[in-house]
Protein backbone atom coordinates (compact mmCIF):
# COMPACT_ATOMS: atom_id res chain seq x y z
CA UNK A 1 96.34 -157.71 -61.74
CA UNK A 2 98.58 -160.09 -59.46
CA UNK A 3 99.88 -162.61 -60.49
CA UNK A 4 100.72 -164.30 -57.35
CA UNK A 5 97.38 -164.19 -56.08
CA UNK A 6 96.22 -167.96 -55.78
CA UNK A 7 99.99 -169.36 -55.27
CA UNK A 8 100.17 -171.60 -52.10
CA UNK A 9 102.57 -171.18 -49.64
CA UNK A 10 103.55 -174.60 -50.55
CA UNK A 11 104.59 -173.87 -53.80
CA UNK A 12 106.13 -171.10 -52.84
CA UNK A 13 108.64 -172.99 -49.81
CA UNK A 14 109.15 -175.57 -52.63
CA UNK A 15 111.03 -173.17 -54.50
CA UNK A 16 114.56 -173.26 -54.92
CA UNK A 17 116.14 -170.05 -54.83
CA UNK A 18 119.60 -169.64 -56.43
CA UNK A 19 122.58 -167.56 -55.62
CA UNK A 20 121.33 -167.37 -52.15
CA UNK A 21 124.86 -166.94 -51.07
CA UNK A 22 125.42 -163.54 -53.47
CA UNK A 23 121.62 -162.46 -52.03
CA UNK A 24 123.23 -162.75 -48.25
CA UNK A 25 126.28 -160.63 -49.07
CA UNK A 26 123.96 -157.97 -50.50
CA UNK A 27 121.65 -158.22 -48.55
CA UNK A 28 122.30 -159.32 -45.14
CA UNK A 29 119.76 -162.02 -45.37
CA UNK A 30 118.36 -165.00 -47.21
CA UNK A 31 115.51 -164.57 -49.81
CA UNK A 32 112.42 -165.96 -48.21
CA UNK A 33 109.56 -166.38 -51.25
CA UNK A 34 106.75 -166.95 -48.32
CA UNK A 35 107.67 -163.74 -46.80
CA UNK A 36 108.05 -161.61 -50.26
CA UNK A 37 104.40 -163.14 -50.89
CA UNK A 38 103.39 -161.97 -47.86
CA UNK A 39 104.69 -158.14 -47.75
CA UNK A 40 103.00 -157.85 -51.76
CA UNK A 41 99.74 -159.14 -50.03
CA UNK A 42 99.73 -156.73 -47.20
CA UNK A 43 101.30 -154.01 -49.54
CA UNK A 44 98.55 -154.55 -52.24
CA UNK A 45 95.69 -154.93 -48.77
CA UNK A 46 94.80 -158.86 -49.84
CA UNK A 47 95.32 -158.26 -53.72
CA UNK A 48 93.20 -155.94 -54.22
CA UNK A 49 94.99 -152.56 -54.17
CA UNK A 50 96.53 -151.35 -57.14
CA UNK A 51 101.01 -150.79 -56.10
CA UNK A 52 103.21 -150.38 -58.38
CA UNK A 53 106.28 -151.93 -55.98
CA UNK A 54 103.78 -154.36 -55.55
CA UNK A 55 102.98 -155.33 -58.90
CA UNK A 56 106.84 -155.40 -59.52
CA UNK A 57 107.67 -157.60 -56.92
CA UNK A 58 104.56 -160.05 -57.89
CA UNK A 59 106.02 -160.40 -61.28
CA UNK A 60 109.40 -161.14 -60.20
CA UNK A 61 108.21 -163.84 -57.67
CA UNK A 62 105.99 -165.17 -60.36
CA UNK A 63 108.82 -165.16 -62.84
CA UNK A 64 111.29 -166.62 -60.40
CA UNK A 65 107.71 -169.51 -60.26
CA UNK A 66 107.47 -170.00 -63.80
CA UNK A 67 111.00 -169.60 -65.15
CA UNK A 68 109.90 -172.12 -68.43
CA UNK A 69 107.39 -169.51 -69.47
CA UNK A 70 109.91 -166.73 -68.80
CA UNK A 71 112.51 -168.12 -71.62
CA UNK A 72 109.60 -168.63 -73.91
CA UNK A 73 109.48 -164.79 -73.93
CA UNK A 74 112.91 -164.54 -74.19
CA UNK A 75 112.75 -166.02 -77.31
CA UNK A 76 110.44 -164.86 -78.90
CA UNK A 77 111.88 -161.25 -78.28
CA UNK A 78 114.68 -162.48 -79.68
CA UNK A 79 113.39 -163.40 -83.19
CA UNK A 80 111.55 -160.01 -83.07
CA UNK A 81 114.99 -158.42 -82.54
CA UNK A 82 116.71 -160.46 -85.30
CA UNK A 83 113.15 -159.69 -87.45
CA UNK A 84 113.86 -155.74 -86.99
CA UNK A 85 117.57 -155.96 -87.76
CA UNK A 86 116.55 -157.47 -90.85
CA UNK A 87 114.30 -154.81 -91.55
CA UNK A 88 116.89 -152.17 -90.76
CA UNK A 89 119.46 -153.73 -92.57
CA UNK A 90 116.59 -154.09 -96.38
CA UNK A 91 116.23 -150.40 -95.49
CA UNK A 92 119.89 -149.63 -95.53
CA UNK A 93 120.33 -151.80 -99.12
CA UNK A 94 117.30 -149.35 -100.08
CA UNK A 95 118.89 -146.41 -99.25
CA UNK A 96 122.73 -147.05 -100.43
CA UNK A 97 120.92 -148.56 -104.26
CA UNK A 98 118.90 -144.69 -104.17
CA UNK A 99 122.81 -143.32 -103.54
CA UNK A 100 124.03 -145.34 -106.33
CA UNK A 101 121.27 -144.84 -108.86
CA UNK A 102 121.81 -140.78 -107.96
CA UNK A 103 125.29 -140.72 -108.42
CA UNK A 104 124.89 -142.28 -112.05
């Protein structure tokens, strides 16, 4: 259910966050992952509690963790959008030969 449930708090103050500056300005303060891992604990009472702000945040800290495995989705949602265009596009050929074999 979370994620983030057996991440250290090393791991976490090892992380680099970026744009930290742009976070600040909207903000008001820096991004602390140690403290974000903290509030979805408490939130979720020790992982165990189902929260959907909870479960949100947990898959944005483990995404912001695990970037690597974050672009391998990316890309593979992007051959499954170029896969559907092509299907869209076969079904438009279809459709314009059924126009032309009608209008003969």
């Amino acid at each position: 259910m979370y994620k983030t449930k057996n991440i250290t708090k090393d791991a976490l103050k090892a992380l680099k966050i970026k744009n930290q500056d742009e976070i600040v300005d909207l903000t008001g303060s820096k991004l602390d992952p140690v403290k974000a891992w903290e509030v979805i604990k408490s939130t979720s009472e020790d992982f165990s509690k189902s929260d959907v702000k909870a479960q949100e945040a947990d898959m944005l800290l483990y995404e912001m963790l695990h970037p690597k495995m974050q672009q391998k989705d990316k890309r593979s949602d992007a051959k499954e959008i170029i896969r559907l265009q092509e299907k869209e596009r076969a079904r438009a050929l279809d459709l314009l030969e059924l126009e032309l074999l009608i209008a003969a």
